[in-house]
Protein backbone atom coordinates (compact mmCIF):
# COMPACT_ATOMS: atom_id res chain seq x y z
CA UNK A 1 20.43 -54.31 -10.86
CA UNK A 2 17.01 -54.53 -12.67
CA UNK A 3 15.05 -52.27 -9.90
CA UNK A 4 18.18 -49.52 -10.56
CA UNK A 5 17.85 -49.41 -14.25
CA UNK A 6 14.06 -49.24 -14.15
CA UNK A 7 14.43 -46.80 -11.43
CA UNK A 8 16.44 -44.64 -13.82
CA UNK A 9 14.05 -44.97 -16.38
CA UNK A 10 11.17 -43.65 -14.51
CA UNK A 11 13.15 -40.93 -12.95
CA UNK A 12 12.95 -38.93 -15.71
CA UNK A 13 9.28 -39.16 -16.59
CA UNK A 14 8.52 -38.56 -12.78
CA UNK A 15 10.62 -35.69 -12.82
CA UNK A 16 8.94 -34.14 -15.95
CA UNK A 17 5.29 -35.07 -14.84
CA UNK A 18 5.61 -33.37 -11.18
CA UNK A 19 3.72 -30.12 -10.97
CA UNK A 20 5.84 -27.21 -12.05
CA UNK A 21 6.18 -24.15 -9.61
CA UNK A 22 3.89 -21.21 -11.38
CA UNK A 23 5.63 -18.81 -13.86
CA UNK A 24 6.33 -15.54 -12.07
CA UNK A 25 3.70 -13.21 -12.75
CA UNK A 26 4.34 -10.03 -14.38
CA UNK A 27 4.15 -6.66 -12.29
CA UNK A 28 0.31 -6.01 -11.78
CA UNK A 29 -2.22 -4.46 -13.99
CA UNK A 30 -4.67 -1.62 -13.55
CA UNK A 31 -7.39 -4.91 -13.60
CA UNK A 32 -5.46 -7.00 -10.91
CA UNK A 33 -6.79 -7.09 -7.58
CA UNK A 34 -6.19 -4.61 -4.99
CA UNK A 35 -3.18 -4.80 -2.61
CA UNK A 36 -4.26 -4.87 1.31
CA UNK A 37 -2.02 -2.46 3.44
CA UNK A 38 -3.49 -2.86 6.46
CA UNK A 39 -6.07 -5.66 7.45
CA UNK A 40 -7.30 -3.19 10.87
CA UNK A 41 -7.94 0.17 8.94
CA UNK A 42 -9.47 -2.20 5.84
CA UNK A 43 -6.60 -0.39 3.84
CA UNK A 44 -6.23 -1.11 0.37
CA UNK A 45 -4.27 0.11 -2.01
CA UNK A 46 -6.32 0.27 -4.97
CA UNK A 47 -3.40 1.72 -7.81
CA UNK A 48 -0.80 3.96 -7.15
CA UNK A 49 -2.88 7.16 -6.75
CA UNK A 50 -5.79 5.44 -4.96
CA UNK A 51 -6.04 3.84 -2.01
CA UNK A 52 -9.54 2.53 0.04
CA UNK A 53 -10.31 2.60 4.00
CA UNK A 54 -12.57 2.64 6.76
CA UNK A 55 -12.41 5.47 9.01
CA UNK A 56 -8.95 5.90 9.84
CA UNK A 57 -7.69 6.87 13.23
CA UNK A 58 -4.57 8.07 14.97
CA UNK A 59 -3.12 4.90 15.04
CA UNK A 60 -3.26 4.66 11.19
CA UNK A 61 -1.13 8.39 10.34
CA UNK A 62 1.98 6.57 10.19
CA UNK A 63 1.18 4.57 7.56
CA UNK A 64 -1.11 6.76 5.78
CA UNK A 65 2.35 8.91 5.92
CA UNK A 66 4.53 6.24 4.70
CA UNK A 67 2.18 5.63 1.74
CA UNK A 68 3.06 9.21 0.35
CA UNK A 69 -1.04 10.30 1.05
CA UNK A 70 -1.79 13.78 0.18
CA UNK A 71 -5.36 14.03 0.57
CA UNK A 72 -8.50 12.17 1.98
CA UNK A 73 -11.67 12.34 0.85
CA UNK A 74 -14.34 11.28 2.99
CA UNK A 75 -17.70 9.99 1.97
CA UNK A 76 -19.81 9.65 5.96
CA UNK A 77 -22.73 11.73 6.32
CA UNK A 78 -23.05 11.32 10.04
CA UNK A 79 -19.37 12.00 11.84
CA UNK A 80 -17.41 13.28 9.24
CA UNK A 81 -15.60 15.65 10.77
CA UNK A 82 -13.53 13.05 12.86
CA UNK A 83 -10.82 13.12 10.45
CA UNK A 84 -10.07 16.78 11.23
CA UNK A 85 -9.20 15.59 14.96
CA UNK A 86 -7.27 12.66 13.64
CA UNK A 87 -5.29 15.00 11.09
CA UNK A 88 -4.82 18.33 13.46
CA UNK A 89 -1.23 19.65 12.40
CA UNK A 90 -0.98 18.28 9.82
CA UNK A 91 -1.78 20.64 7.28
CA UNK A 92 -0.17 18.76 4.28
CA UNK A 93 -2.57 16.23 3.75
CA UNK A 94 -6.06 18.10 2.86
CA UNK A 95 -9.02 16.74 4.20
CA UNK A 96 -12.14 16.86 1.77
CA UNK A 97 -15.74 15.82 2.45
CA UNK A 98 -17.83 14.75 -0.45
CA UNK A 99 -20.64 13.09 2.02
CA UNK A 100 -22.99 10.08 -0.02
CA UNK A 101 -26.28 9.12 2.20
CA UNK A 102 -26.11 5.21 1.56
CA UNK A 103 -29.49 4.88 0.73
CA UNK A 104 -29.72 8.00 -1.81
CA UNK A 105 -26.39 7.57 -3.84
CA UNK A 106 -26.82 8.55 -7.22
CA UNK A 107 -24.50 8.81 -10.80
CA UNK A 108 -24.06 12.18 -10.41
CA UNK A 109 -22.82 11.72 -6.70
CA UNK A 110 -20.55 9.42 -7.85
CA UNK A 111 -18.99 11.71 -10.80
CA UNK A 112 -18.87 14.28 -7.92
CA UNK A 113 -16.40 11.94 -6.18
CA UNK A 114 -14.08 11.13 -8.92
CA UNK A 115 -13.87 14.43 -10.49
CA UNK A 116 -12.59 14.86 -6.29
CA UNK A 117 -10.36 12.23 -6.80
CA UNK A 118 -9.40 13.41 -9.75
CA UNK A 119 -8.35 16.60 -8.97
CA UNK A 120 -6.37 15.31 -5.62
CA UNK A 121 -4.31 13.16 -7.98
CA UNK A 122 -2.62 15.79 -9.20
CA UNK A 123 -1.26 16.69 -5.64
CA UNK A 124 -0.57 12.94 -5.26
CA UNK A 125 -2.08 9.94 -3.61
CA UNK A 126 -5.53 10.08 -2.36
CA UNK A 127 -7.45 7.49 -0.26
CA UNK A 128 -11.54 7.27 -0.10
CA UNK A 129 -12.84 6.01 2.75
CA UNK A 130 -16.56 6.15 4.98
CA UNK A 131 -17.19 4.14 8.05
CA UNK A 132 -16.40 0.52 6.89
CA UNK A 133 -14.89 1.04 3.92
CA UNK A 134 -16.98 -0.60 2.22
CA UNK A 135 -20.05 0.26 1.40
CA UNK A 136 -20.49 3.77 -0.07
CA UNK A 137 -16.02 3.49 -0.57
CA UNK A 138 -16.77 0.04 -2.41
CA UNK A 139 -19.05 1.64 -4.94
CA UNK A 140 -16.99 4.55 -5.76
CA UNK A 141 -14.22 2.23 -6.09
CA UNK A 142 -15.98 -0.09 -8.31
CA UNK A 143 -16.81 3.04 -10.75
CA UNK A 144 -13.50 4.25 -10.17
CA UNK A 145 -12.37 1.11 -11.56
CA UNK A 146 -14.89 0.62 -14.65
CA UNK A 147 -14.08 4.46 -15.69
CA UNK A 148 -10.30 4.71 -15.40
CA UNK A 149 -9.12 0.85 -15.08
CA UNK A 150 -11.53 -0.16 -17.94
CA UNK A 151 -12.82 -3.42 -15.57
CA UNK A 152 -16.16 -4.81 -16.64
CA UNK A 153 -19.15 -4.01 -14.37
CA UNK A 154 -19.30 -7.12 -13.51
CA UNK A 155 -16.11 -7.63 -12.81
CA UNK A 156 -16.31 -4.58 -10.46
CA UNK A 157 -19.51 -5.43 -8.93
CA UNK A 158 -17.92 -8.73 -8.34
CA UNK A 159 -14.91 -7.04 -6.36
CA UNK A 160 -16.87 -4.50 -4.66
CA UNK A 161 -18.86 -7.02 -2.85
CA UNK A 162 -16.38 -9.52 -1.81
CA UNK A 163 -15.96 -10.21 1.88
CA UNK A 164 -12.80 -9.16 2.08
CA UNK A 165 -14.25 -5.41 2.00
CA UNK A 166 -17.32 -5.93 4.28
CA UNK A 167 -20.03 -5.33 1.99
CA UNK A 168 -23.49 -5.44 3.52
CA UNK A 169 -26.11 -6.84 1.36
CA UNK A 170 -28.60 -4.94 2.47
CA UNK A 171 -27.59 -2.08 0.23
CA UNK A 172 -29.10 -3.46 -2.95
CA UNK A 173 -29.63 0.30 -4.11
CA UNK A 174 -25.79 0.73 -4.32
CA UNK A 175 -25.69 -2.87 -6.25
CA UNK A 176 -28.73 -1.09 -8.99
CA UNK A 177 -26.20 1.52 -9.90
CA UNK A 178 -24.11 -0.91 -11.60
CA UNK A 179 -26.00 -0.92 -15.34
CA UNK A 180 -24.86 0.21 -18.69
CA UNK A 181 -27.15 2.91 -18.38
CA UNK A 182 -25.91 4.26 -14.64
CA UNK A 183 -22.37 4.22 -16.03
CA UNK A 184 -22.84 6.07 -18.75
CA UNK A 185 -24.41 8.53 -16.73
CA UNK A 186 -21.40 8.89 -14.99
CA UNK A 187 -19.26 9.39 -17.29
CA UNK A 188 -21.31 11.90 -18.76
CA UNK A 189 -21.85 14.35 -15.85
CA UNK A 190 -17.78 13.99 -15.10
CA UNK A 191 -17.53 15.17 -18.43
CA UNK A 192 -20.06 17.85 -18.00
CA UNK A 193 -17.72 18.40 -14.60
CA UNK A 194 -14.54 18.24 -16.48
CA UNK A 195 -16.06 21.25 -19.05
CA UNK A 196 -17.54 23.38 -16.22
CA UNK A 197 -13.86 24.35 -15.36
């Protein structure tokens, strides 16, 4: 009888001290991290008029269809018109290249891209993509995400070279863009794009 009343006593504070299942979190932020679509075509949906990828291919149209795409905008120097096979007939998603050498990027190359991006939004969805997807399409979606999502650089630094996107080290240029200075730059000249229209 002793063991059940002590048992009942301790219930209680065993029940109260067991880990608690996590609060539900509320419906994600501009600054959460990206969704993955589709682990193959390093698809990501980055907000819902931006999506990242590596060079898509014809196995990949469905689900750039389902996703409500309305334009690409592809950043290879080498090969870029590949998407124009990949996208024959279908004349409702526009194709546009903006190509970035990897080695040469610069802020005004990257303001070239957004103001792109930004003027595809207005059609709907876009996604950015280059070989791997990671690379040159990490660093425009790192300033993407300082200039319109407000993230820190270093938060966006941070994300754009996490493994998950396939970021080769090698391209320590691209990582140099990421100052106070280089942003601001940015900003500037897709202001100074903005005006020019």
């Amino acid at each position: 009888m002793r063991r059940f009343l002590l048992a009942c006593l301790l219930l209680p504070a065993l029940v109260v001290a067991a880990p608690q299942p996590p609060a539900a979190s509320p419906s994600p932020s501009p600054k959460a991290a990206m969704q993955l679509i589709k682990q193959d075509a390093n698809l990501y949906r980055v907000d819902s008029k931006l999506y990242r990828s590596e060079q898509l291919n014809r196995d990949d149209l469905a689900t750039i269809r389902q996703l409500g795409i309305r334009s690409v905008v592809n950043l290879r120097y080498f090969g870029r018109h590949k998407n124009q096979k990949i996208f024959a007939g279908h004349p409702d998603i526009a194709l546009i290249n903006r190509p970035l050498l990897t080695w040469r990027v610069q802020p005004r190359d990257i303001a070239r891209v957004l103001r792109t991006i930004e003027q595809q939004q207005q059609q709907g969805a876009v996604l950015v993509h280059c070989y791997h997807g990671a690379d040159r399409t990490g660093t425009i979606v790192a300033m993407y995400r300082i200039v319109y999502h407000g993230l820190p650089i270093a938060d966006a630094l941070a994300e754009m070279k996490h493994e998950r996107f396939g970021y080769h080290s090698i391209w320590r240029n691209l990582e140099r863009l990421f100052t106070e200075e280089n942003v601001a730059q940015v900003k500037a000249e897709l202001a100074r794009l903005r005006g020019g229209e």
